[in-house]
C-alpha atoms as a PDB file:
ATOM      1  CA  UNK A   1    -141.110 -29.647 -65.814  1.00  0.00           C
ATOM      2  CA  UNK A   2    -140.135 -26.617 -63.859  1.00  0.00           C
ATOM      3  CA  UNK A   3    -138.905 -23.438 -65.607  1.00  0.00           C
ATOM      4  CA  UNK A   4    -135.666 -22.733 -64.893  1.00  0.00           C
ATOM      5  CA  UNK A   5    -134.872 -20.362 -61.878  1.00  0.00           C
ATOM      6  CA  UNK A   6    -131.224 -18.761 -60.194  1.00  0.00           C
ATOM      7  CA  UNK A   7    -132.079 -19.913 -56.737  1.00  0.00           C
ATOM      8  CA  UNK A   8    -132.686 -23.658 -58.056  1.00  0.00           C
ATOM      9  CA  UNK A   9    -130.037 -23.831 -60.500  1.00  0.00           C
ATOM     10  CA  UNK A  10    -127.786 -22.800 -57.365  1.00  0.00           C
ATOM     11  CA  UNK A  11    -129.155 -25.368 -55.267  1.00  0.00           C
ATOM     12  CA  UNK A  12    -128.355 -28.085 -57.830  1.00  0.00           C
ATOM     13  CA  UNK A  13    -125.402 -26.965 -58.159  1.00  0.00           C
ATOM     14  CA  UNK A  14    -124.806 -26.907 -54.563  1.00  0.00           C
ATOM     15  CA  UNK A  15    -126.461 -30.606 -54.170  1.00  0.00           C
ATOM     16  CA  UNK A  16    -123.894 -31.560 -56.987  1.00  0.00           C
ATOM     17  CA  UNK A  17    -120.502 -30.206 -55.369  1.00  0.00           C
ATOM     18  CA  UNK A  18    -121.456 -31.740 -52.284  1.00  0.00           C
ATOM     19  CA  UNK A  19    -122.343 -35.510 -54.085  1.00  0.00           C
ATOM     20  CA  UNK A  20    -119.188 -35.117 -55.760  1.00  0.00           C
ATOM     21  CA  UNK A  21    -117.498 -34.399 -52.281  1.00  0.00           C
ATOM     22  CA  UNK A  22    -118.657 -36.783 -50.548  1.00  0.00           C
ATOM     23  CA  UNK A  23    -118.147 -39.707 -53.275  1.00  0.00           C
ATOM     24  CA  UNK A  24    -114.867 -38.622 -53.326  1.00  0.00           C
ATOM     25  CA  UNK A  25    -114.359 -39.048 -49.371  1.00  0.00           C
ATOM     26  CA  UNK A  26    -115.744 -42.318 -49.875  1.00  0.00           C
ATOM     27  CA  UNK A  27    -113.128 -43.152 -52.400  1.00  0.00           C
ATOM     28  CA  UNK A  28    -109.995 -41.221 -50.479  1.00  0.00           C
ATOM     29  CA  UNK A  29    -111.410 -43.530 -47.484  1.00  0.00           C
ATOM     30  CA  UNK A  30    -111.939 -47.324 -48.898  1.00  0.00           C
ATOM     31  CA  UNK A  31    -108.339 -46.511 -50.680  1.00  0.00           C
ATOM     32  CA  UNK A  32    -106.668 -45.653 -47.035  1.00  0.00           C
ATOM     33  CA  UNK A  33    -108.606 -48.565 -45.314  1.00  0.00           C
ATOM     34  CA  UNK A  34    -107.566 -50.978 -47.880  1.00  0.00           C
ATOM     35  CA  UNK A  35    -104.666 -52.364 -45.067  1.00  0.00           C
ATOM     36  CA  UNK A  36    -106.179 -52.641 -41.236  1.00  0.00           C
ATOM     37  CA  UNK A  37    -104.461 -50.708 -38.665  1.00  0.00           C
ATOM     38  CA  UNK A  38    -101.520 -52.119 -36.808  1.00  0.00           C
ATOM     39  CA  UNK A  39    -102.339 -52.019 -33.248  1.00  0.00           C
ATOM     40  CA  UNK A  40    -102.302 -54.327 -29.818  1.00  0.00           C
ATOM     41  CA  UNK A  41    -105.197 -53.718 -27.468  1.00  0.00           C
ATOM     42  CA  UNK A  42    -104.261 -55.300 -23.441  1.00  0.00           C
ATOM     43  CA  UNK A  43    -107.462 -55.931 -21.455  1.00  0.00           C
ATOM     44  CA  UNK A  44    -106.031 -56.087 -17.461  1.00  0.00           C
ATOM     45  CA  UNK A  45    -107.642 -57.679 -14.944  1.00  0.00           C
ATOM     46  CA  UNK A  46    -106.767 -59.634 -12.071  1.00  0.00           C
ATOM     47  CA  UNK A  47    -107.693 -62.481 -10.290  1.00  0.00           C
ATOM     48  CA  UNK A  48    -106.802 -60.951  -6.467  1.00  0.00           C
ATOM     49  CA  UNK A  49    -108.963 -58.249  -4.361  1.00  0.00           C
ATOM     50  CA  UNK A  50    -108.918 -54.911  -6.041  1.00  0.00           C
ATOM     51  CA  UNK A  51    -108.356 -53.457  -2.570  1.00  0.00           C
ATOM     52  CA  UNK A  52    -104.950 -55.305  -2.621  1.00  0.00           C
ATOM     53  CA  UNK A  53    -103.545 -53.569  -5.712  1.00  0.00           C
ATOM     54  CA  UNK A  54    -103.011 -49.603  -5.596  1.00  0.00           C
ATOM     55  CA  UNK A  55    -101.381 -49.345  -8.810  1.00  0.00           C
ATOM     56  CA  UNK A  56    -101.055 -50.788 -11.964  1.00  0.00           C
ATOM     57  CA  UNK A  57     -98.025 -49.957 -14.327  1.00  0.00           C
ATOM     58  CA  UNK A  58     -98.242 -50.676 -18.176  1.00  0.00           C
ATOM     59  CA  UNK A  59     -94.355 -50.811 -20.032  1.00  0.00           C
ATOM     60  CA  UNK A  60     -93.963 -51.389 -23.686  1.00  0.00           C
ATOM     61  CA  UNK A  61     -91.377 -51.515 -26.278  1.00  0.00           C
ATOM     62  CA  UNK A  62     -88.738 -53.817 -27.881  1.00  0.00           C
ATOM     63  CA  UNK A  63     -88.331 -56.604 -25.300  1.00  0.00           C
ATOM     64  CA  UNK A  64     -84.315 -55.953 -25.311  1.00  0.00           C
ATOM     65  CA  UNK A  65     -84.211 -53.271 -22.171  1.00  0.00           C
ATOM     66  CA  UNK A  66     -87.990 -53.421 -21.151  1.00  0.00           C
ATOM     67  CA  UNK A  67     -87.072 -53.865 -17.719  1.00  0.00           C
ATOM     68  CA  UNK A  68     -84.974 -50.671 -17.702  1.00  0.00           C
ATOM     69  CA  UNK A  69     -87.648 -48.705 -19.516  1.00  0.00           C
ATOM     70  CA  UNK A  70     -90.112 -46.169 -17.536  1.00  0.00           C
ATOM     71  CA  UNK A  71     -94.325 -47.387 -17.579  1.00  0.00           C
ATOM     72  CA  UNK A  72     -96.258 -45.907 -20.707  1.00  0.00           C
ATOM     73  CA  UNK A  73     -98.614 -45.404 -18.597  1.00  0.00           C
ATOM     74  CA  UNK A  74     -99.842 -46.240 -14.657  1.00  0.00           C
ATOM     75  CA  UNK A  75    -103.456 -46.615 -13.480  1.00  0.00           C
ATOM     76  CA  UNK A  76    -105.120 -47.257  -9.517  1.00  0.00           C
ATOM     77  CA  UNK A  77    -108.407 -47.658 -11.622  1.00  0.00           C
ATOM     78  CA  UNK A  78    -109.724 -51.354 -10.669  1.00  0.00           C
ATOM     79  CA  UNK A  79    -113.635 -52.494 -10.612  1.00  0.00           C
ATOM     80  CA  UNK A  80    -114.110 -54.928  -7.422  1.00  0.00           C
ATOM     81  CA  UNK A  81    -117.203 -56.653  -9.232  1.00  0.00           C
ATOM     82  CA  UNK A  82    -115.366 -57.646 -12.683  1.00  0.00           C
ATOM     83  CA  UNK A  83    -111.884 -57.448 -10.952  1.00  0.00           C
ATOM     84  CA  UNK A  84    -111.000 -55.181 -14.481  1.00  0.00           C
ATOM     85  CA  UNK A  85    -108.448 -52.883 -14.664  1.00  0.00           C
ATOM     86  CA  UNK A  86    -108.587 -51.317 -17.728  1.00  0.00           C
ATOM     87  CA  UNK A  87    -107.677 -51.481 -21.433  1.00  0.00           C
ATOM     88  CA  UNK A  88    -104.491 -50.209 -23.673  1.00  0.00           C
ATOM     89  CA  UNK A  89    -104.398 -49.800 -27.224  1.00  0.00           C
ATOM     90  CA  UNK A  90    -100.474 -50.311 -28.640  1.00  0.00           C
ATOM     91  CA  UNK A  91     -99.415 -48.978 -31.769  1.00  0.00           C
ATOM     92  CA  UNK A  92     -95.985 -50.492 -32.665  1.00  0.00           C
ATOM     93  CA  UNK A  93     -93.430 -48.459 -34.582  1.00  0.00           C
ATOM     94  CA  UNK A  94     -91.060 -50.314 -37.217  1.00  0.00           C
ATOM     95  CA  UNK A  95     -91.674 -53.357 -39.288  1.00  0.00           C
ATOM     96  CA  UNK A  96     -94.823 -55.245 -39.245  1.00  0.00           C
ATOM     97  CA  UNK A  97     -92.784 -58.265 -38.096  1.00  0.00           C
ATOM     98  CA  UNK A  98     -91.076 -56.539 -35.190  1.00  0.00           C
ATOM     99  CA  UNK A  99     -91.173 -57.591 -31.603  1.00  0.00           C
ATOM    100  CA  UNK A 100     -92.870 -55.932 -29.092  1.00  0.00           C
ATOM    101  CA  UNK A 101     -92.888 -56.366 -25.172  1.00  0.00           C
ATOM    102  CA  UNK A 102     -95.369 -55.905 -22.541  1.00  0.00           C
ATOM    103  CA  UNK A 103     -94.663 -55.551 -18.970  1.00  0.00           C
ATOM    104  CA  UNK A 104     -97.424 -55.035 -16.588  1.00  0.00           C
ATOM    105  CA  UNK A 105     -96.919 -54.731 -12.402  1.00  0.00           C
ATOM    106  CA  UNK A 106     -98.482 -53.438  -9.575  1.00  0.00           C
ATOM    107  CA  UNK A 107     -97.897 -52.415  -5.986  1.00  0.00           C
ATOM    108  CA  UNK A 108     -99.604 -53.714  -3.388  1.00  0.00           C
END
């Protein structure tokens, strides 16, 4: 056994504090993980030409008024090989239960 020294009795203690941190972000992290995340993810892609479609428009919300609503979000992005135009992640607000509405168009 060693004899005891400052600088290694300050690195334990160092190595310690951090074990202890990081076991406890472990903990803090299974306990917030315990219920998955509540989210819709839209793949697009489209069966005509890519050169046909300039624009893409993405609306979401409650499906009472959708078609009033502005697009989330709007995309020209379109791969002529795969025909894919992109992907969306959705977080819904409210009640797990609650409705939800997609609208996707396009111009031409």
């Amino acid at each position: 056994m060693l004899p005891p020294s400052p600088r290694r009795d300050r690195f334990r203690g160092l190595l310690l504090r951090a074990t202890r941190c990081l076991l406890a972000g472990l903990a803090a992290g299974a306990l917030v993980s315990c219920r998955p995340a509540t989210q819709v993810t839209l793949e697009l892609g489209t069966d005509a030409e890519c050169v046909d479609i300039r624009q893409t428009s993405i609306t979401t919300g409650r499906l009472e008024g959708l078609e009033e609503r502005p697009a989330v979000t709007s995309t020209s992005a379109c791969d002529p090989d795969t025909r894919r135009i992109g992907s969306l992640a959705v977080v819904p607000r409210g009640a797990d239960d609650a409705e939800l509405g997609v609208r996707v168009g396009w111009l031409a």
